[in-house]
Protein backbone atom coordinates (compact mmCIF):
# COMPACT_ATOMS: atom_id res chain seq x y z
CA UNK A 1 -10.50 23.77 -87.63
CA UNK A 2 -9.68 20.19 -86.56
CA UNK A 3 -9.08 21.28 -83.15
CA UNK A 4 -12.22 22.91 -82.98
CA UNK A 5 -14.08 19.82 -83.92
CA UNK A 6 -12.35 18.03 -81.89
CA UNK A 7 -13.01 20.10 -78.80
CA UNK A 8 -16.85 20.32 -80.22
CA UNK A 9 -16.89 16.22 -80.12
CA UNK A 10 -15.39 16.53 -76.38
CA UNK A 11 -18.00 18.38 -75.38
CA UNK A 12 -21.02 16.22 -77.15
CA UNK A 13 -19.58 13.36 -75.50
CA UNK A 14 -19.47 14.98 -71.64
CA UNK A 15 -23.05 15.96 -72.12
CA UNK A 16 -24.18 12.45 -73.40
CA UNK A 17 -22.21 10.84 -70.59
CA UNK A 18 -24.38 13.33 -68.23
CA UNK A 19 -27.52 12.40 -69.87
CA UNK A 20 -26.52 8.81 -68.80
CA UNK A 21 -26.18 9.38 -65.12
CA UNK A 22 -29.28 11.46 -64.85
CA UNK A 23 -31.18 8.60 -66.65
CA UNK A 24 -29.30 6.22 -64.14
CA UNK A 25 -30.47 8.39 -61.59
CA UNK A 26 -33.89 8.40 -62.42
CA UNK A 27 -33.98 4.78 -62.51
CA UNK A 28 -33.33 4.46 -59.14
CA UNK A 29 -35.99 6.16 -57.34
CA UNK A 30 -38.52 4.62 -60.28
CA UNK A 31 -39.46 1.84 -58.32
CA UNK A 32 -40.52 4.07 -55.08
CA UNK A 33 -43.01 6.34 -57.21
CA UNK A 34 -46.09 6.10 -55.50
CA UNK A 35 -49.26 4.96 -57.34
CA UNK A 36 -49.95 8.91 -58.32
CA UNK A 37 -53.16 10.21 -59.11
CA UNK A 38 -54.24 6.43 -58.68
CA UNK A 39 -55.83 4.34 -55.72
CA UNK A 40 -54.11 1.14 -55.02
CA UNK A 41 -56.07 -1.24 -53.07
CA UNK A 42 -54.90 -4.32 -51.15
CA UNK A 43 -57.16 -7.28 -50.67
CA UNK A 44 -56.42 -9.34 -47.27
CA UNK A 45 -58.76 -12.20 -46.07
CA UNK A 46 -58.90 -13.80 -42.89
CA UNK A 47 -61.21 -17.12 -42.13
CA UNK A 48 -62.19 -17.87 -38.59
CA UNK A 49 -61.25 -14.33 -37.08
CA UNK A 50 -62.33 -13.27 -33.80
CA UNK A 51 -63.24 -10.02 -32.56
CA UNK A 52 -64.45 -7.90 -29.55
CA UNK A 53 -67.38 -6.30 -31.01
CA UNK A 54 -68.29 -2.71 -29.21
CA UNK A 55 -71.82 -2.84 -30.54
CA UNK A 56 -72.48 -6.24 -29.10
CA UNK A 57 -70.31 -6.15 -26.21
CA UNK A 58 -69.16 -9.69 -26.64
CA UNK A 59 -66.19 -11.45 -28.59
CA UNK A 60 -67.00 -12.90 -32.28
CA UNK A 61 -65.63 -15.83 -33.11
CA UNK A 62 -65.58 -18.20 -36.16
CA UNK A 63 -66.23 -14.91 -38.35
CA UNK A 64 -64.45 -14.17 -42.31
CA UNK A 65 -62.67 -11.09 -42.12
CA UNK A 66 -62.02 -9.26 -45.18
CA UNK A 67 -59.03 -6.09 -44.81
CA UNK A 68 -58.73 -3.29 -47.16
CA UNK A 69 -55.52 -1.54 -47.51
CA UNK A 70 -56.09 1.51 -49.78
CA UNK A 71 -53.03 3.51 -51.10
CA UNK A 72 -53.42 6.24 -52.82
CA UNK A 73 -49.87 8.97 -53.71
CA UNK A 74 -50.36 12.93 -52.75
CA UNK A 75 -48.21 15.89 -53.93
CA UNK A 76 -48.23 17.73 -50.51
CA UNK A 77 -44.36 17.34 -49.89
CA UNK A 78 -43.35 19.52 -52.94
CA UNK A 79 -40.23 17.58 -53.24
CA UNK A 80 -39.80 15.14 -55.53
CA UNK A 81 -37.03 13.23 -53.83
CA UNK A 82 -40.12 12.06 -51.41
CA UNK A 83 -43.55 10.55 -51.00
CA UNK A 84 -46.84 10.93 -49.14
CA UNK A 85 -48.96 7.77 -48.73
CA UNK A 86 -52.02 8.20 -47.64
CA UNK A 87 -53.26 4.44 -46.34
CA UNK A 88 -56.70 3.75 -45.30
CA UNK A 89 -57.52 0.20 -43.80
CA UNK A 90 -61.09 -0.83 -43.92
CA UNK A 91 -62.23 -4.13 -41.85
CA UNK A 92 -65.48 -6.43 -42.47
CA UNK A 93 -66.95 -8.94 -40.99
CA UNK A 94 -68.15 -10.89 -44.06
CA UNK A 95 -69.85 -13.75 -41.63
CA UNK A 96 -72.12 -11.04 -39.99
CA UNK A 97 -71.70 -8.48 -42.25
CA UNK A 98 -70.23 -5.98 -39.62
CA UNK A 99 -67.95 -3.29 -40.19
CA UNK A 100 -64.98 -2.84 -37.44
CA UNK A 101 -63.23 0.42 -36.68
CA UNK A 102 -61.41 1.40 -39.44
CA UNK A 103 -57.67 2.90 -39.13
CA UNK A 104 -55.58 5.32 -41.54
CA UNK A 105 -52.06 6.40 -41.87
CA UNK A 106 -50.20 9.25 -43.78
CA UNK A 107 -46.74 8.18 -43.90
CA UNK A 108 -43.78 10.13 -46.00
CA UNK A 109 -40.36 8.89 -47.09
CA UNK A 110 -37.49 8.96 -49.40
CA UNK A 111 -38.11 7.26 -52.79
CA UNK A 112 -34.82 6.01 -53.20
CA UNK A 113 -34.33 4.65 -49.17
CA UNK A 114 -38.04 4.22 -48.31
CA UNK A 115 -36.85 5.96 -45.10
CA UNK A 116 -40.11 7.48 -43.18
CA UNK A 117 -39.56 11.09 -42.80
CA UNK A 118 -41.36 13.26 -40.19
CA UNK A 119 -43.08 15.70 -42.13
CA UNK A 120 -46.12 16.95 -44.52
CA UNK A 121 -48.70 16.05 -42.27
CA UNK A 122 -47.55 11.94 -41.24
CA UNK A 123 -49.55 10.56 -38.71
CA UNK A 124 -51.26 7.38 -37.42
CA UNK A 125 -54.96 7.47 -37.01
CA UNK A 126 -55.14 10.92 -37.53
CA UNK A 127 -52.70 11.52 -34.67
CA UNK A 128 -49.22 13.66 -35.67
CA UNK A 129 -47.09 13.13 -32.45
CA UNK A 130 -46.34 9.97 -33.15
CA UNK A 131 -42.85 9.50 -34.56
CA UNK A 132 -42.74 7.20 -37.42
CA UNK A 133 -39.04 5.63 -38.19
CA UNK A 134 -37.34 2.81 -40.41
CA UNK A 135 -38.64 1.86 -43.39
CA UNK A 136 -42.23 3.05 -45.18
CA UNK A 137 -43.25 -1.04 -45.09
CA UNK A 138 -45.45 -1.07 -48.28
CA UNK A 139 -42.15 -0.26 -50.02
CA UNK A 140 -38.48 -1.49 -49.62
CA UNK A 141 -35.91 0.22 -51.18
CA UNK A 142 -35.10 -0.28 -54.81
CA UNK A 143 -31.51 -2.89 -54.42
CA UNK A 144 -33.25 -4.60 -51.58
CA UNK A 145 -30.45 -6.63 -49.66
CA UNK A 146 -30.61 -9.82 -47.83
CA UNK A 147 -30.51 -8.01 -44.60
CA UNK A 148 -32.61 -7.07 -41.51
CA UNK A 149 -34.47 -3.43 -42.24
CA UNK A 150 -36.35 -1.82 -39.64
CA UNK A 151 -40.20 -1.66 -40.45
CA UNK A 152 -42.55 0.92 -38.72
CA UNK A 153 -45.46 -0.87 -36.39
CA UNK A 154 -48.59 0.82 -36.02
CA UNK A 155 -49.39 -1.02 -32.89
CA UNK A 156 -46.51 -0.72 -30.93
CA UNK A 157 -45.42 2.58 -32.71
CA UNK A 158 -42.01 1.69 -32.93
CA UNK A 159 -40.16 0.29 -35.77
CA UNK A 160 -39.44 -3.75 -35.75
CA UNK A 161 -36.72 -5.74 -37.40
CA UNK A 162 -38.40 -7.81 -40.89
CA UNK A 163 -35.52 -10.37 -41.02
CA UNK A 164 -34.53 -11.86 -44.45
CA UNK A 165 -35.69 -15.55 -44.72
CA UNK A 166 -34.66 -16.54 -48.03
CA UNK A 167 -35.83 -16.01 -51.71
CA UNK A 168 -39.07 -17.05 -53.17
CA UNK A 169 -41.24 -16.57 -56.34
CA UNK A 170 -44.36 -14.63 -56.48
CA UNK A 171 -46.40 -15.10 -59.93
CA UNK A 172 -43.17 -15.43 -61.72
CA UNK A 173 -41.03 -12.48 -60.28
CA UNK A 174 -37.68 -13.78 -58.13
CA UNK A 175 -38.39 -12.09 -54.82
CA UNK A 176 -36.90 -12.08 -51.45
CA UNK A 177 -39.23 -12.92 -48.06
CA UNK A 178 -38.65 -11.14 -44.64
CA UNK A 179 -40.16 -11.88 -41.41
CA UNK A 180 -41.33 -9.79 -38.83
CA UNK A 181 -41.68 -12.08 -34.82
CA UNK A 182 -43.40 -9.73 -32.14
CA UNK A 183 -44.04 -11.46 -28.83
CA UNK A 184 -46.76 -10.65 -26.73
CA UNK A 185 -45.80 -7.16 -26.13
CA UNK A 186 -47.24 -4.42 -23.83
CA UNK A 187 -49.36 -1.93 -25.64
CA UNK A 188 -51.45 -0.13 -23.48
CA UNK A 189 -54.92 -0.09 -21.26
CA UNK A 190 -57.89 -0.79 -23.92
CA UNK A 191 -61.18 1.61 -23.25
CA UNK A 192 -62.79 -1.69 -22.24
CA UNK A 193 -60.52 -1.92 -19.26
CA UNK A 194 -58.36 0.48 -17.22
CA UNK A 195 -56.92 -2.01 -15.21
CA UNK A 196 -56.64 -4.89 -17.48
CA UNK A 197 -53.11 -5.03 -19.75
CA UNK A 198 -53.58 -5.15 -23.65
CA UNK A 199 -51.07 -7.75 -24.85
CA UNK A 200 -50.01 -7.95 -28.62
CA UNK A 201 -48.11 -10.67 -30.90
CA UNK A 202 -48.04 -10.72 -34.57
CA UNK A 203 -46.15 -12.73 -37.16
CA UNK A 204 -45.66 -10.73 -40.36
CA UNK A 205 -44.04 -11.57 -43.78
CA UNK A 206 -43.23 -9.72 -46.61
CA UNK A 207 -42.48 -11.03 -50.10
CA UNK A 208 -40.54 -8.06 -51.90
CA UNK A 209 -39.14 -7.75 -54.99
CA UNK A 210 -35.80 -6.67 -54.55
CA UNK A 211 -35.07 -4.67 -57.76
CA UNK A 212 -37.68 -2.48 -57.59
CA UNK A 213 -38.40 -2.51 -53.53
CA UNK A 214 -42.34 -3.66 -54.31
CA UNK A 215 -44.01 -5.82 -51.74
CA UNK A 216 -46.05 -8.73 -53.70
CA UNK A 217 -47.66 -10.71 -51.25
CA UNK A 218 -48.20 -10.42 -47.26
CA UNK A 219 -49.40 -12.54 -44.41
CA UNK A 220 -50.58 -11.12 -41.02
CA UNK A 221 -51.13 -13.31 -38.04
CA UNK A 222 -52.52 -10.71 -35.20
CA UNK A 223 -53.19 -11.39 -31.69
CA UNK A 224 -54.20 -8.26 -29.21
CA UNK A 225 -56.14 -9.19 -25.66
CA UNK A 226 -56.78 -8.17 -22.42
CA UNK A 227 -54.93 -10.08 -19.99
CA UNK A 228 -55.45 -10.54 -16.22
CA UNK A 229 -52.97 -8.25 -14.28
CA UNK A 230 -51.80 -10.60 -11.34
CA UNK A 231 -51.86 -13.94 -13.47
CA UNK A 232 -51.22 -12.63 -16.78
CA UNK A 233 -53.93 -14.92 -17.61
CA UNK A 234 -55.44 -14.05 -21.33
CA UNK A 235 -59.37 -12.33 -20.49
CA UNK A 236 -60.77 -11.40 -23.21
CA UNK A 237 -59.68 -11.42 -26.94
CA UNK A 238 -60.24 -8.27 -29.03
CA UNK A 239 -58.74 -9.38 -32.41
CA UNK A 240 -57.03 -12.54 -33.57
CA UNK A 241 -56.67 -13.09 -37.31
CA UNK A 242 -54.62 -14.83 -39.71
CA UNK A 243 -54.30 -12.63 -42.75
CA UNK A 244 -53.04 -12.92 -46.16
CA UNK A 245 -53.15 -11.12 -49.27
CA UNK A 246 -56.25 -12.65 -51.54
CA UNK A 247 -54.94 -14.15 -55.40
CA UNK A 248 -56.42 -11.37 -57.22
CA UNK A 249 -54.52 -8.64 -54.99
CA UNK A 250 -51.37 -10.67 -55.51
CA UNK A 251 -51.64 -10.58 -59.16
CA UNK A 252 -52.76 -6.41 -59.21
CA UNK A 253 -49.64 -5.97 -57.26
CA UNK A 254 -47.39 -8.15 -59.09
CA UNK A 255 -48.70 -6.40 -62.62
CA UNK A 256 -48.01 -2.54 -61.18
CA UNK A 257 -44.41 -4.10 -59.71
CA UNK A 258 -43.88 -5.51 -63.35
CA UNK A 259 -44.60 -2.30 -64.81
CA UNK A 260 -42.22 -0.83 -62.86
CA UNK A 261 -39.38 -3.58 -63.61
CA UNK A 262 -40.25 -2.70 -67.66
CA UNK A 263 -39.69 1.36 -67.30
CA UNK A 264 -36.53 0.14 -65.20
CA UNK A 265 -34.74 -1.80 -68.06
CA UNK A 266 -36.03 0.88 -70.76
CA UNK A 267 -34.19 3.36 -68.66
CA UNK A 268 -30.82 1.01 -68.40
CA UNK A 269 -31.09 0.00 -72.64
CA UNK A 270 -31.18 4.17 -72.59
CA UNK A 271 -28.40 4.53 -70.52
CA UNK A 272 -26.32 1.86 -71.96
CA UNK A 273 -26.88 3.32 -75.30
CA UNK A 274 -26.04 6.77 -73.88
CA UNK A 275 -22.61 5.38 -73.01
CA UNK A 276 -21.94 3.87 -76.45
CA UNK A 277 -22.38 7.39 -77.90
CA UNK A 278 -20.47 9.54 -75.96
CA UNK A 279 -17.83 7.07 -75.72
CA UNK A 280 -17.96 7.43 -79.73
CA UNK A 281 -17.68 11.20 -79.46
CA UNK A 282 -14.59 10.43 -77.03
CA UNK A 283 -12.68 8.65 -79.75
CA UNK A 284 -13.52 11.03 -82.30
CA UNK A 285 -12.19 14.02 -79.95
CA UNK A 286 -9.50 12.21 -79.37
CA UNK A 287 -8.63 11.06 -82.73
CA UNK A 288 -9.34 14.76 -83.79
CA UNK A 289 -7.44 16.45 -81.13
CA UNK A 290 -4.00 13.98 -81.74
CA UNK A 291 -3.59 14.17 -85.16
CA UNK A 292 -0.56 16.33 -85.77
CA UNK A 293 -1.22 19.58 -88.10
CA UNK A 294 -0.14 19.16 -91.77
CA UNK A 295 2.26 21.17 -93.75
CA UNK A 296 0.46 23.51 -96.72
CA UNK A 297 1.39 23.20 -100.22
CA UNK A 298 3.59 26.21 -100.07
CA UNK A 299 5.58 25.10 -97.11
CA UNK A 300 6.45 21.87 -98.19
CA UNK A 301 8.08 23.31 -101.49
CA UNK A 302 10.11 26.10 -99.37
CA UNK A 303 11.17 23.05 -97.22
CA UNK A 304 12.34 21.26 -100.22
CA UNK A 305 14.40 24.67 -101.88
CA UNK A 306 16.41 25.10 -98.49
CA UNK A 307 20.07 24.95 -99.79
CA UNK A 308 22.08 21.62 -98.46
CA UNK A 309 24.33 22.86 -95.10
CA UNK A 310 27.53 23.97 -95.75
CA UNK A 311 30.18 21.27 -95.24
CA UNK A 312 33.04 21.68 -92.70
CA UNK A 313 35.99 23.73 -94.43
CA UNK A 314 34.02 25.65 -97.36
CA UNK A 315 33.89 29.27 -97.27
């Protein structure tokens, strides 16, 4: 019977111990979840933006620019080791209350890496050729390091390194800032101009916490113009803006990300106490299964009736 229940605590404590590393598990991809059912939207601002306007025909300057990231989680990959993003990016010009040509992305990736994955309909302005790789950007992976990670560009199409430049706070969370130095690259011919090169430089930086992966704050200083082809002369400027995440955006994102952080250490008290148990049922199995079996009452009064051994010499 003892080895029975010994065996029986064995076996309670291997199945805690599981329960531990699936909670453990779990944790890990929590902080890549996208927003779900819900719409996440991220505020950016811009003062003193200017702009090729199509409807005019002429470049704005001087204008408030106001940028509208909204995120909102799918279920079209069917896995749930991965996410679909859709993003849609609004743009208004708040000075003369003029819309500018909207963009949207569908990006997928691994919860736990934040890896972009080509798959379940990804694509960049609805366009699906394009092949998105490095990291999703809006997300770092959960255990961000102080490294370089490769961040898909949507202008250049090509993923570029966001290099770590040291820690920072963001409304009370410890979080880690990378950097992202484009210089005036080659993208294209712009419908305005077949023969005129479109140039474009940007400055990005990320402030991410690195527990959960989370982004908290971005700035976004954008440059794209036309440049003369035989001087490389800058022509004409079709956007330049300075961009940075608005207070109130800040503190929506830093409230979701703290969410996030409060399932995370609920799921490591679990695991911890997990632990504690089965390594309770361990000592009890093993307690259980060394304890050596004792006598019954009837052999320990044969053992005390055996007759003495016969001495050397008696017959």
């Amino acid at each position: 019977m003892r080895r029975v229940s010994g065996l029986a605590a064995a076996g309670l404590a291997a199945l805690v111990a599981a329960s531990a590393f699936i909670v453990g598990w779990r944790m890990a991809g929590q902080a890549a979840q996208a927003p779900g059912s819900e719409r996440l939207t991220v505020a950016l601002t811009a003062a003193h933006a200017s702009y090729f306007s199509p409807t005019r025909l002429a470049e704005v300057s001087g204008a408030n620019v106001d940028v509208s990231e909204a995120i909102s989680g799918t279920t079209e990959a069917g896995d749930p080791a991965i996410d679909v993003w859709d993003v849609s990016t609004s743009v208004y010009d708040t000075t003369n209350h003029r819309p500018l040509e909207p963009m949207s992305r569908t990006l997928v990736f691994d919860r736990t890496t934040a890896e972009l994955i080509n798959c379940c309909g990804q694509s960049v302005n609805g366009n699906g050729l394009i092949w998105q790789s490095g990291i999703a950007g809006w997300v770092f992976p959960a255990g961000t390091r102080k490294q370089t990670y490769d961040v898909f560009d949507t202008v250049l199409d090509e993923p570029e390194p966001f290099a770590y430049s040291g820690p920072a706070m963001v409304d009370g969370i410890a979080a880690y800032r990378f950097t992202e130095n484009i210089s005036p690259a080659f993208v294209g011919f712009s419908p305005l101009s077949a023969d005129e090169p479109e140039l474009y430089s940007a400055r990005r930086v990320s402030w991410v916490d690195p527990e959960t992966g989370a982004v908290l704050r971005v700035t976004e200083d954008e440059d794209l113009y036309l440049v003369n082809p035989a001087t490389s002369a800058p022509l004409r400027q079709l956007f330049d803006a300075n961009l940075s995440t608005t207070p109130a955006a800040v503190a929506r994102l830093a409230s979701a990300d703290a969410r996030v952080r409060r399932e995370i250490a609920l799921a490591g008290a679990l695991r911890i106490l997990f632990l504690c148990v089965a390594g309770a049922f361990a000592v009890a199995a093993g307690c259980l299964l060394a304890r050596r079996p004792r006598l019954g009452r009837l052999g320990r009064h044969r053992r005390h009736r055996l007759p003495p051994p016969a001495l050397a010499g008696e017959q």
